[in-house]
Protein backbone atom coordinates (compact mmCIF):
# COMPACT_ATOMS: atom_id res chain seq x y z
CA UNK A 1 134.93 103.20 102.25
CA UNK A 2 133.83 100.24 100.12
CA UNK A 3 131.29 100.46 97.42
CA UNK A 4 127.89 98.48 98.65
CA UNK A 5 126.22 96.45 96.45
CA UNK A 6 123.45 98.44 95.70
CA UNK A 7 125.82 101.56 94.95
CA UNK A 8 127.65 99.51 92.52
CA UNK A 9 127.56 100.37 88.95
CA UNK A 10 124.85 98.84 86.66
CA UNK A 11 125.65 96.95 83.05
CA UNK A 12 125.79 99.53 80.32
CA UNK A 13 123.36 96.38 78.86
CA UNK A 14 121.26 95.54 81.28
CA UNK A 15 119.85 91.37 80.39
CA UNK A 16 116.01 91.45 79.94
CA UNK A 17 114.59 88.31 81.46
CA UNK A 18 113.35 86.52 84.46
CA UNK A 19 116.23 83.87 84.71
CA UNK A 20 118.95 86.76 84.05
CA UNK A 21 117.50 88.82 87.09
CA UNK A 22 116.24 86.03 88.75
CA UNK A 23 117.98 86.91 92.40
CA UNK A 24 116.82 90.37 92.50
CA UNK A 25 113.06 89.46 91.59
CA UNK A 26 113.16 86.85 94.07
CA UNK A 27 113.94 89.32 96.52
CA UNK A 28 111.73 92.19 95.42
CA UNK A 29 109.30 89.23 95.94
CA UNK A 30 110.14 89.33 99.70
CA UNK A 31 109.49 93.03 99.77
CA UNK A 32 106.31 92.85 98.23
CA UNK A 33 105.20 89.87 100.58
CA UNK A 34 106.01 92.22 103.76
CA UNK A 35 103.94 95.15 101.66
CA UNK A 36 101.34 92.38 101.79
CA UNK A 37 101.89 91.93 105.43
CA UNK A 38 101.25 95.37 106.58
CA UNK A 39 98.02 95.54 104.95
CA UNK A 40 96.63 92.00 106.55
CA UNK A 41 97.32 93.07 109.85
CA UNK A 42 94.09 95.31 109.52
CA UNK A 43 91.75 92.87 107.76
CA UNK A 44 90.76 90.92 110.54
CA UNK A 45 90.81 93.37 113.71
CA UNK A 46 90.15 96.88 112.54
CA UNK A 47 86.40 96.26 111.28
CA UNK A 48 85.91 94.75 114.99
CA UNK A 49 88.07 97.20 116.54
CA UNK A 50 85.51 100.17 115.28
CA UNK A 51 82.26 98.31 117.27
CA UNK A 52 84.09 97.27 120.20
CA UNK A 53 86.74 99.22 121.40
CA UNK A 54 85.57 102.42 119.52
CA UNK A 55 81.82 102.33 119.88
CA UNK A 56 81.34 103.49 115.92
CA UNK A 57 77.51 102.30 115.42
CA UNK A 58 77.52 104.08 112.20
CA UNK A 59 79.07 101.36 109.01
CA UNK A 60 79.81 104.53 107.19
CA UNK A 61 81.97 106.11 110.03
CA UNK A 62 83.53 102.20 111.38
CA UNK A 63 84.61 102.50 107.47
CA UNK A 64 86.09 106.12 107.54
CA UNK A 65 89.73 104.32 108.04
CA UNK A 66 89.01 102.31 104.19
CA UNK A 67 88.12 105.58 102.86
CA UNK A 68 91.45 107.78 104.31
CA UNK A 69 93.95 104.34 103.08
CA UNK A 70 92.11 104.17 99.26
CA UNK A 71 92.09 108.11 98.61
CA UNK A 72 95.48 108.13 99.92
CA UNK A 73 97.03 105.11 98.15
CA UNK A 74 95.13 106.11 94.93
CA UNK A 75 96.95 109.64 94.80
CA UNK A 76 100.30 108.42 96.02
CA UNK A 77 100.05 105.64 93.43
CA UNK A 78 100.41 108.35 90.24
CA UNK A 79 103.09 109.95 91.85
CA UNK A 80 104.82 106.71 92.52
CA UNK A 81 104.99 105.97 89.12
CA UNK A 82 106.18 110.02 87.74
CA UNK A 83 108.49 109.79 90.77
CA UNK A 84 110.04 106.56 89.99
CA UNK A 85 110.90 107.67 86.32
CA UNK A 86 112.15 111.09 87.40
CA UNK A 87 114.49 109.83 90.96
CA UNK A 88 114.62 106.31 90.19
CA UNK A 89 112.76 103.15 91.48
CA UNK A 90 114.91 102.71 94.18
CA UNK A 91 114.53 105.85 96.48
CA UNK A 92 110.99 105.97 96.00
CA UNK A 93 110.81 101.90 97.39
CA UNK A 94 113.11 103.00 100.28
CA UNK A 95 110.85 106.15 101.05
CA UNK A 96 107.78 103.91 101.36
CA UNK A 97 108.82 102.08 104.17
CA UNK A 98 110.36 105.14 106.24
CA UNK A 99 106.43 106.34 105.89
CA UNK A 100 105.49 102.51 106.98
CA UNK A 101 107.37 102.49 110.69
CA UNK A 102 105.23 104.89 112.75
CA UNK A 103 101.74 102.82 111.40
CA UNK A 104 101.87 99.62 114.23
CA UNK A 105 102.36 101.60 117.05
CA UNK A 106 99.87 104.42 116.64
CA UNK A 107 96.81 100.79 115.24
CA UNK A 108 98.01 99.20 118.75
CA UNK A 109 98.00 102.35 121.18
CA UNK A 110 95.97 105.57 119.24
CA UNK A 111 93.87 106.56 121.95
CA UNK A 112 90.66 107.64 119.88
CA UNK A 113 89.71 106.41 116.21
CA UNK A 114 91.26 109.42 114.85
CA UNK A 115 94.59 107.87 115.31
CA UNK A 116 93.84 104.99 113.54
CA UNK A 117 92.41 107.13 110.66
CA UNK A 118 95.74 108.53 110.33
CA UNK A 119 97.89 105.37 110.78
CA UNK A 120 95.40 103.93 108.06
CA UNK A 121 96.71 107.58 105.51
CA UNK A 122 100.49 106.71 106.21
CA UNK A 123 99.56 103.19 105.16
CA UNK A 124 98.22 103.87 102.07
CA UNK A 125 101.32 106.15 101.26
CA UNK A 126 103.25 103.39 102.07
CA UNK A 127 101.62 101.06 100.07
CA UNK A 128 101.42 103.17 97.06
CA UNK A 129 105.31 103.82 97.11
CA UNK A 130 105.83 100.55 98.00
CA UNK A 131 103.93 98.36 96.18
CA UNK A 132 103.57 100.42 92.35
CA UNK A 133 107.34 100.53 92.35
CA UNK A 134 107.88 96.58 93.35
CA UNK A 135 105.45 95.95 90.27
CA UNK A 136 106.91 98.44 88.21
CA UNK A 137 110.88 96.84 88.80
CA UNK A 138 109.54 93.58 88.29
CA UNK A 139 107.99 94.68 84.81
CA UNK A 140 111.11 96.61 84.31
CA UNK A 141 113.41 93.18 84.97
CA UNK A 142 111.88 90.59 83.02
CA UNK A 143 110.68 91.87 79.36
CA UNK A 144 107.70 91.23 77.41
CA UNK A 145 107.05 87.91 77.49
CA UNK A 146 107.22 86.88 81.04
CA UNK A 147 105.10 89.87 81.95
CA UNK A 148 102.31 87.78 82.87
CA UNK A 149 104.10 85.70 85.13
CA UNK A 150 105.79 88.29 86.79
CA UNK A 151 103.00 90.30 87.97
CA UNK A 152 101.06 87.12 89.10
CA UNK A 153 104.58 86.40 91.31
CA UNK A 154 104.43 89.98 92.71
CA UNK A 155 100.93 89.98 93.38
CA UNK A 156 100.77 86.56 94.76
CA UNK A 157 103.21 87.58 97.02
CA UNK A 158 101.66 90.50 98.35
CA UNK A 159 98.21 88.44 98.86
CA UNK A 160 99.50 85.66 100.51
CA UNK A 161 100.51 87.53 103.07
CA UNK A 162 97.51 89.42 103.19
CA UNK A 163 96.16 86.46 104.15
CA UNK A 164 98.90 84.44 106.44
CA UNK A 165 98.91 87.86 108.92
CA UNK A 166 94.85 88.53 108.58
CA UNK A 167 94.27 84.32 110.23
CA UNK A 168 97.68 85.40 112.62
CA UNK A 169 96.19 88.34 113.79
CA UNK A 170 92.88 86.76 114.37
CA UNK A 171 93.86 84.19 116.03
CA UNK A 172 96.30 86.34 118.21
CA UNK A 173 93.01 88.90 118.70
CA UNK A 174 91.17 85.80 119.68
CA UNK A 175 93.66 84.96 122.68
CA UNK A 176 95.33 88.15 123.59
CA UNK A 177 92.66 90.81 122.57
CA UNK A 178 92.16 93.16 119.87
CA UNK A 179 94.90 95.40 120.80
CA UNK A 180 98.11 95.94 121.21
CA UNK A 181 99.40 91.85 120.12
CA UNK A 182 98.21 91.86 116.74
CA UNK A 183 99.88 94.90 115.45
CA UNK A 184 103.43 93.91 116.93
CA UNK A 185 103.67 91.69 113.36
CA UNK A 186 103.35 95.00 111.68
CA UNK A 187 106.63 96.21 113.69
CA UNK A 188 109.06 93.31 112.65
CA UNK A 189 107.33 93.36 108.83
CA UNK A 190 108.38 97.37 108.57
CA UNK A 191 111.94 96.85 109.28
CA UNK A 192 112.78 93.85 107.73
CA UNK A 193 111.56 95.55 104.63
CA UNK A 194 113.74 98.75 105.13
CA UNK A 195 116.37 97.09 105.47
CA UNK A 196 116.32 94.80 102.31
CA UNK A 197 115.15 97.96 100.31
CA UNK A 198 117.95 100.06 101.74
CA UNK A 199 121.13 97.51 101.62
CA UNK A 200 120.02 94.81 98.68
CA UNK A 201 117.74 95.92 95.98
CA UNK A 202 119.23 97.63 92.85
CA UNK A 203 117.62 100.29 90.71
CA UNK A 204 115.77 98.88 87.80
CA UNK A 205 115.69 102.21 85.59
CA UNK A 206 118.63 101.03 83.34
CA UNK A 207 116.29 97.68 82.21
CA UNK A 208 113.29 100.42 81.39
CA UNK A 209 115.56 102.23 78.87
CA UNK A 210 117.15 98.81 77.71
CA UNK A 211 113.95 97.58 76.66
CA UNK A 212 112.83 100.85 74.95
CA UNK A 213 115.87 101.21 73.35
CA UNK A 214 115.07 97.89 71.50
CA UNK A 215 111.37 98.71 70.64
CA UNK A 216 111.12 99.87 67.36
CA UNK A 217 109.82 103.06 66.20
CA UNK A 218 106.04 104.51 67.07
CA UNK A 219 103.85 103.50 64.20
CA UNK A 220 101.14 106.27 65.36
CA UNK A 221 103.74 109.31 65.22
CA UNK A 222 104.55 109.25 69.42
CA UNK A 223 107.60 110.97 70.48
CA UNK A 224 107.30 108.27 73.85
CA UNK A 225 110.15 110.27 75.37
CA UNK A 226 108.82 113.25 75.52
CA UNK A 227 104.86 111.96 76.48
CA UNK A 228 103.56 114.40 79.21
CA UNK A 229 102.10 112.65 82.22
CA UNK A 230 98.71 114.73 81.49
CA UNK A 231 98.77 112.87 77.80
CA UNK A 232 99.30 109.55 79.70
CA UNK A 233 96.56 109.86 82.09
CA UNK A 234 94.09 110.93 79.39
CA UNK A 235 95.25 107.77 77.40
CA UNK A 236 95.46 105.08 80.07
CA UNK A 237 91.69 106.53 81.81
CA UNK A 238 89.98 107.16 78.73
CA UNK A 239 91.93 107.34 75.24
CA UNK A 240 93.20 103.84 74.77
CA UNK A 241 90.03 100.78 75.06
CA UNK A 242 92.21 98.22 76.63
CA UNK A 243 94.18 100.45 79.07
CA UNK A 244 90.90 102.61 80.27
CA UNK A 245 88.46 98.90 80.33
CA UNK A 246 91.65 97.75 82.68
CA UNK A 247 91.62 101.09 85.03
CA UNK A 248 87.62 100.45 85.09
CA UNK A 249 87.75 96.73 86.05
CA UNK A 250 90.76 97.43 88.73
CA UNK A 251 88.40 100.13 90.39
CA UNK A 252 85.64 97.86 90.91
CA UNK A 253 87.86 94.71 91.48
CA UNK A 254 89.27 96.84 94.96
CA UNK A 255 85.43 98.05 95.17
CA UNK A 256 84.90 94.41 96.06
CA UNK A 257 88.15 94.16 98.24
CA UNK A 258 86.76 97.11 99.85
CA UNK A 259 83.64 94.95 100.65
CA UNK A 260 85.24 92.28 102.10
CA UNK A 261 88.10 94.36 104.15
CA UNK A 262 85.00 96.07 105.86
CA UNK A 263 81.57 94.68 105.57
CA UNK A 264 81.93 90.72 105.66
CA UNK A 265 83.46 90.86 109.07
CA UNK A 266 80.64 92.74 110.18
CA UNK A 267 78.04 90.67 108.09
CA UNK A 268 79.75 87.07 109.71
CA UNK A 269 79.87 88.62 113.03
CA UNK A 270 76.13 89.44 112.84
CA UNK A 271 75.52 85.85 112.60
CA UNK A 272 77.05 84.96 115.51
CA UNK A 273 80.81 83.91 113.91
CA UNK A 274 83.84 84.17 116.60
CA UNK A 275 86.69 86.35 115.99
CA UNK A 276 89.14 83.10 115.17
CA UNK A 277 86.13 82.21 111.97
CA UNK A 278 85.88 85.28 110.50
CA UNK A 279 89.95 85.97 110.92
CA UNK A 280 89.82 82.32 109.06
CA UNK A 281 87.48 83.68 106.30
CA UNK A 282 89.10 87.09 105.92
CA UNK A 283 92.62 84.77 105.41
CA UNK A 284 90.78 82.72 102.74
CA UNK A 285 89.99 84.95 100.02
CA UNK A 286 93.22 86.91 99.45
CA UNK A 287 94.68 83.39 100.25
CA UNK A 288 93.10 81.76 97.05
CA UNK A 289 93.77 85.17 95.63
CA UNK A 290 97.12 85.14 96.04
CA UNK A 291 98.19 81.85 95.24
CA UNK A 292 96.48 81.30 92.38
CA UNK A 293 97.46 84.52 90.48
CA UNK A 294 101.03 82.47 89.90
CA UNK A 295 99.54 80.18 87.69
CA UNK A 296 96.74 82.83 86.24
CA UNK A 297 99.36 85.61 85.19
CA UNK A 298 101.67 82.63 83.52
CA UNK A 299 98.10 81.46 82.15
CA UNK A 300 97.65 85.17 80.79
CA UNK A 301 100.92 84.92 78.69
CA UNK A 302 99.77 81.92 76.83
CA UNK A 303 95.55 82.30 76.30
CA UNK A 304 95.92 86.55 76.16
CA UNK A 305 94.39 88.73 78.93
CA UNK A 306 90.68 89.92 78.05
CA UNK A 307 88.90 86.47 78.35
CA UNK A 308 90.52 85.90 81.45
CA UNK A 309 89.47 89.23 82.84
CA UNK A 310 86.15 88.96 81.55
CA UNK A 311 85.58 85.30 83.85
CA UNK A 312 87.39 87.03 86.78
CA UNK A 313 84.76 89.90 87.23
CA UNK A 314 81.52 87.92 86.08
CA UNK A 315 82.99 84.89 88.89
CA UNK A 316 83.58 87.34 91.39
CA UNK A 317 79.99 89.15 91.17
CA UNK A 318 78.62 85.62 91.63
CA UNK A 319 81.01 84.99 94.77
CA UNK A 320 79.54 88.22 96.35
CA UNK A 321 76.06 87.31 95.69
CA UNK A 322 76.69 83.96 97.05
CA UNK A 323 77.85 85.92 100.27
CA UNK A 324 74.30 87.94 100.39
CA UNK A 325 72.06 84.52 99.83
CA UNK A 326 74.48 82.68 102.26
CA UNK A 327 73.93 82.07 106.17
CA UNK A 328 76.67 79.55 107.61
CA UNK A 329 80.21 78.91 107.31
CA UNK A 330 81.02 76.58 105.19
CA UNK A 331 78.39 78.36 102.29
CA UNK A 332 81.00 81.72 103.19
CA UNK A 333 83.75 79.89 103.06
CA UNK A 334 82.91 78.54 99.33
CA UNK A 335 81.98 82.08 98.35
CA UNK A 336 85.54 83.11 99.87
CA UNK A 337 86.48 80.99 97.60
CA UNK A 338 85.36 81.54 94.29
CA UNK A 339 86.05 85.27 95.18
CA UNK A 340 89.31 84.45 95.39
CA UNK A 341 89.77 82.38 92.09
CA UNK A 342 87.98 85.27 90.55
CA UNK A 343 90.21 87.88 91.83
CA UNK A 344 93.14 85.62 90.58
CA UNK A 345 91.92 85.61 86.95
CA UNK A 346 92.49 89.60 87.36
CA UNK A 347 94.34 91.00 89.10
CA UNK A 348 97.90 90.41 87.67
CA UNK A 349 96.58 90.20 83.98
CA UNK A 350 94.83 93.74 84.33
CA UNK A 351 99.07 95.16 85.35
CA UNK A 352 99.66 92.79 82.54
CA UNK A 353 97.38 94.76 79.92
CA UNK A 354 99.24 97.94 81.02
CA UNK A 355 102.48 96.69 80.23
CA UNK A 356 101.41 95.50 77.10
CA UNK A 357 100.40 98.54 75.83
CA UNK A 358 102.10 101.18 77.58
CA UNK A 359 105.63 101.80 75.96
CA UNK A 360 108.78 101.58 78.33
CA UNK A 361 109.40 105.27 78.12
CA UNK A 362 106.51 106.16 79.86
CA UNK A 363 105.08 102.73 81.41
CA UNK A 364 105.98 103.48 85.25
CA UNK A 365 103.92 107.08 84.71
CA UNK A 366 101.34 104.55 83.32
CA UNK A 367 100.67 101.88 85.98
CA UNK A 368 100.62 104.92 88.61
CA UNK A 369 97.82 106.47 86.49
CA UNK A 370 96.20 102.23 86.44
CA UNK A 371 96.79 102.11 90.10
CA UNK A 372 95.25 105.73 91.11
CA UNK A 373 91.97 104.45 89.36
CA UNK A 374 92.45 100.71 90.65
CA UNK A 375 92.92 101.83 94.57
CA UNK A 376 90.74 104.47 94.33
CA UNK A 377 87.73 101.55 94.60
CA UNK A 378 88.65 101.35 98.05
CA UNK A 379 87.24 104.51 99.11
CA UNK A 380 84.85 104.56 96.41
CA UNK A 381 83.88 100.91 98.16
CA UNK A 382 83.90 102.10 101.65
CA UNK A 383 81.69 105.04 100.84
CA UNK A 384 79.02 103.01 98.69
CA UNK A 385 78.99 99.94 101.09
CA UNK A 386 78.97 102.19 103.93
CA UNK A 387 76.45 104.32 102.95
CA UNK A 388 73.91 101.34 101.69
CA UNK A 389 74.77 99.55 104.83
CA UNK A 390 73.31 102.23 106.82
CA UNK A 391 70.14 102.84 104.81
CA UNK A 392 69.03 99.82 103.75
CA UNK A 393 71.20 96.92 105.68
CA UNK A 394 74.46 95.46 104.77
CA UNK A 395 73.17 92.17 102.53
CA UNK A 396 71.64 95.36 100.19
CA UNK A 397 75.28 96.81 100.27
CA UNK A 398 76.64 93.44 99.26
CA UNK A 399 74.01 92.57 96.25
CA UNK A 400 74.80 95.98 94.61
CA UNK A 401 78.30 95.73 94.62
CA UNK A 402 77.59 92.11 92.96
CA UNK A 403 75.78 93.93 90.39
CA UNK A 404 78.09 96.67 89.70
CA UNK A 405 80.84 93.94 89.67
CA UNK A 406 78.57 91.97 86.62
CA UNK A 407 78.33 95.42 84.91
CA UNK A 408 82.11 95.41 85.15
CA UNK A 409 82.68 92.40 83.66
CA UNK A 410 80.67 93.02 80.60
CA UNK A 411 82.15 96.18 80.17
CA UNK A 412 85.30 94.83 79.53
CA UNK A 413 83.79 91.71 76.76
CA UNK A 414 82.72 94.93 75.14
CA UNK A 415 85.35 97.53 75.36
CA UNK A 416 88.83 95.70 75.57
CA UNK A 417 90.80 94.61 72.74
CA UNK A 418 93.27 91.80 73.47
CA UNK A 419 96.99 92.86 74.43
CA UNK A 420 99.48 90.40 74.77
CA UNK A 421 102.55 90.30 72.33
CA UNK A 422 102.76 87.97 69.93
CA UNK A 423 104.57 84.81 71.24
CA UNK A 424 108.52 84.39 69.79
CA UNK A 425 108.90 80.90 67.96
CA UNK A 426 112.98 80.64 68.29
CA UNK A 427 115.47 81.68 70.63
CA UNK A 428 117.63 84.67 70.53
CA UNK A 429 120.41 86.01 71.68
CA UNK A 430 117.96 87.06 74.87
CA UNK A 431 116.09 84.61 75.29
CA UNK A 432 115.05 83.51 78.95
């Protein structure tokens, strides 16, 4: 039997760099993309699918499905990242999308609202393996100075296709129906991605302990081999001011996302939109999003992260209210917009902040610990917007996440000290 390629032995040396590992970054691209794509598949039709084929009059119950996908993701976020240093990056990316297959068929044929409520917990398992270990092997591949770059890549990635499969499946919802058409994208995204994870990408561990290995010694007495994930957690949530401003802005940054995953369809439908406009607005956000976080995270490795950060939030709380004042199309579609360019400015420099301060010993436990507080605002979101809906209306639900979004981005002027490594001026024997 011959050895496959992802079996094959790795460089006692593994090269640090983007252009070194530039074929296997490319494809862990692809992977996240399809991670992307299982995700967008909900963002038009399940909001709908709750009023119309479930008969859920409550916003707090037609958001139940948010709720069960953040709490879940959150949780299986900080075990992605002890897992991934204890097995390897690998199995953990594989084990993702094994959890990924049954979710399509039981969103396009669960027979009560419960099933989709469950589909919507093996999805956030999936996207917790599968999406913390893609960042973390992309951090792992390229070093310190592209780290920037990388995550806006990976995250880029993953948005864009957010947004390509949200317009697909609202256009396909607004010809075919709500159910089963759309989801049949989800099928052919779950095993392209098994497939590439399985047979061509290559653990990443080996890069981790290259890069350590070249750090110098801890200047605050840190054994970082033998950091216990508790001590992590305490550091990255609360001990250190960058990494705990980050976990605090990521929270209410997928706060917002849970907003505008489950209340702005509802919101544009309310005012008379069809399904094919508010699939078109629920593409444009994470589109902008998504596209633009290539040049932001490169723009993050030359300016530094917290200014960047602290225009992201403050832009995005004026993109909600925008939403709340707003009545027509084209004013949504500008808010969609700037929410987008202000989710940009984030969303791969707050990953970058963790990498920059978290050292490569115990950086994988670290962005699981970023990414359990980060996806947590998606329940936290569904349960606030939810809940406000109800009582007072859903343009009060919007205006006080805008608020607590402003809060956010002052929070971090205040508390965050910049992170990003100082710049090298010549070449070395590494460089990219």
């Amino acid at each position: 039997m011959t050895t496959s390629p992802t079996s094959a032995p790795q460089n006692s040396a593994p090269r640090l760099g983007l252009r070194a590992n530039l074929p296997q970054f490319v494809l862990l691209v692809v992977v996240n993309a399809l991670v992307g794509g299982m995700l967008g598949q909900e963002r038009t039709v399940l909001p709908l699918l709750a009023e119309d084929v479930f008969h859920l009059s409550a916003y707090s119950a037609g958001l139940t499905y948010i709720v069960a996908f953040g709490a879940t993701k959150a949780v299986t976020n900080f075990f992605a990242g002890t897992w991934s240093d204890r097995f390897g990056r690998k199995p953990v990316l594989v084990a993702g999308w094994l959890i990924a297959l049954p979710v399509p068929a039981m969103l396009a044929w669960g027979p009560s609202w419960g099933w989709i409520v469950a589909a919507n917990v093996l999805l956030g398992v999936n996207q917790g393996l599968a999406w913390s270990t893609t960042v973390i092997m992309k951090i792992d591949l390229v070093g310190p100075e592209r780290r920037g770059l990388a995550m806006g890549f990976n995250e880029a990635a993953g948005y864009v296709a957010v947004a390509a499969t949200a317009m697909a499946t609202g256009a396909i919802a607004d010809r075919a129906g709500l159910r089963p058409e759309p989801f049949l994208l989800g099928v052919a995204y779950a095993a392209l991605a098994l497939g590439l994870s399985a047979f061509a990408v290559r653990e990443t561990h080996g890069h981790a302990r290259a890069e350590a290995a070249r750090r110098p010694g801890p200047e605050d007495g840190d054994d970082h081999s033998r950091m216990t994930t508790a001590r992590i957690a305490r550091r990255v949530s609360i001990g250190d001011r960058a990494m705990s401003a980050a976990s605090w802005a990521g929270l209410v940054n997928n706060l917002n996302d849970a907003l505008a995953w489950g209340i702005f369809p509802l919101l544009f439908a309310a005012q008379g939109l069809s399904v094919a406009e508010i699939g078109a607005l629920a593409a444009l956000y994470p589109a902008v999003w998504g596209a633009g976080q290539i040049l932001t995270g490169w723009w993050s490795d030359h300016v530094g992260r917290k200014h960047l950060i602290t225009a992201g939030m403050l832009l995005q709380a004026a993109a909600i209210a925008l939403v709340a004042v707003g009545a027509s199309f084209p004013v949504w579609a500008t808010a969609q917009v700037l929410l987008g360019v202000g989710t940009a400015l984030v969303y791969p420099t707050l990953l970058a902040v963790i990498g920059d301060v978290a050292h490569p010993a115990w950086r994988a436990r670290a962005v699981g610990v970023y990414r359990l507080w980060r996806d947590g605002g998606f329940a936290v979101g569904a349960l606030l917007a939810g809940s406000l809906a109800d009582l007072y209306g859903l343009t009060t639900a919007v205006w006080a996440v805008a608020a607590l979004t402003a809060a956010s981005g002052l929070t971090v002027a205040v508390r965050m000290y910049e992170t990003r490594p100082p710049r090298r001026t010549t070449a070395g024997p590494h460089s990219r």
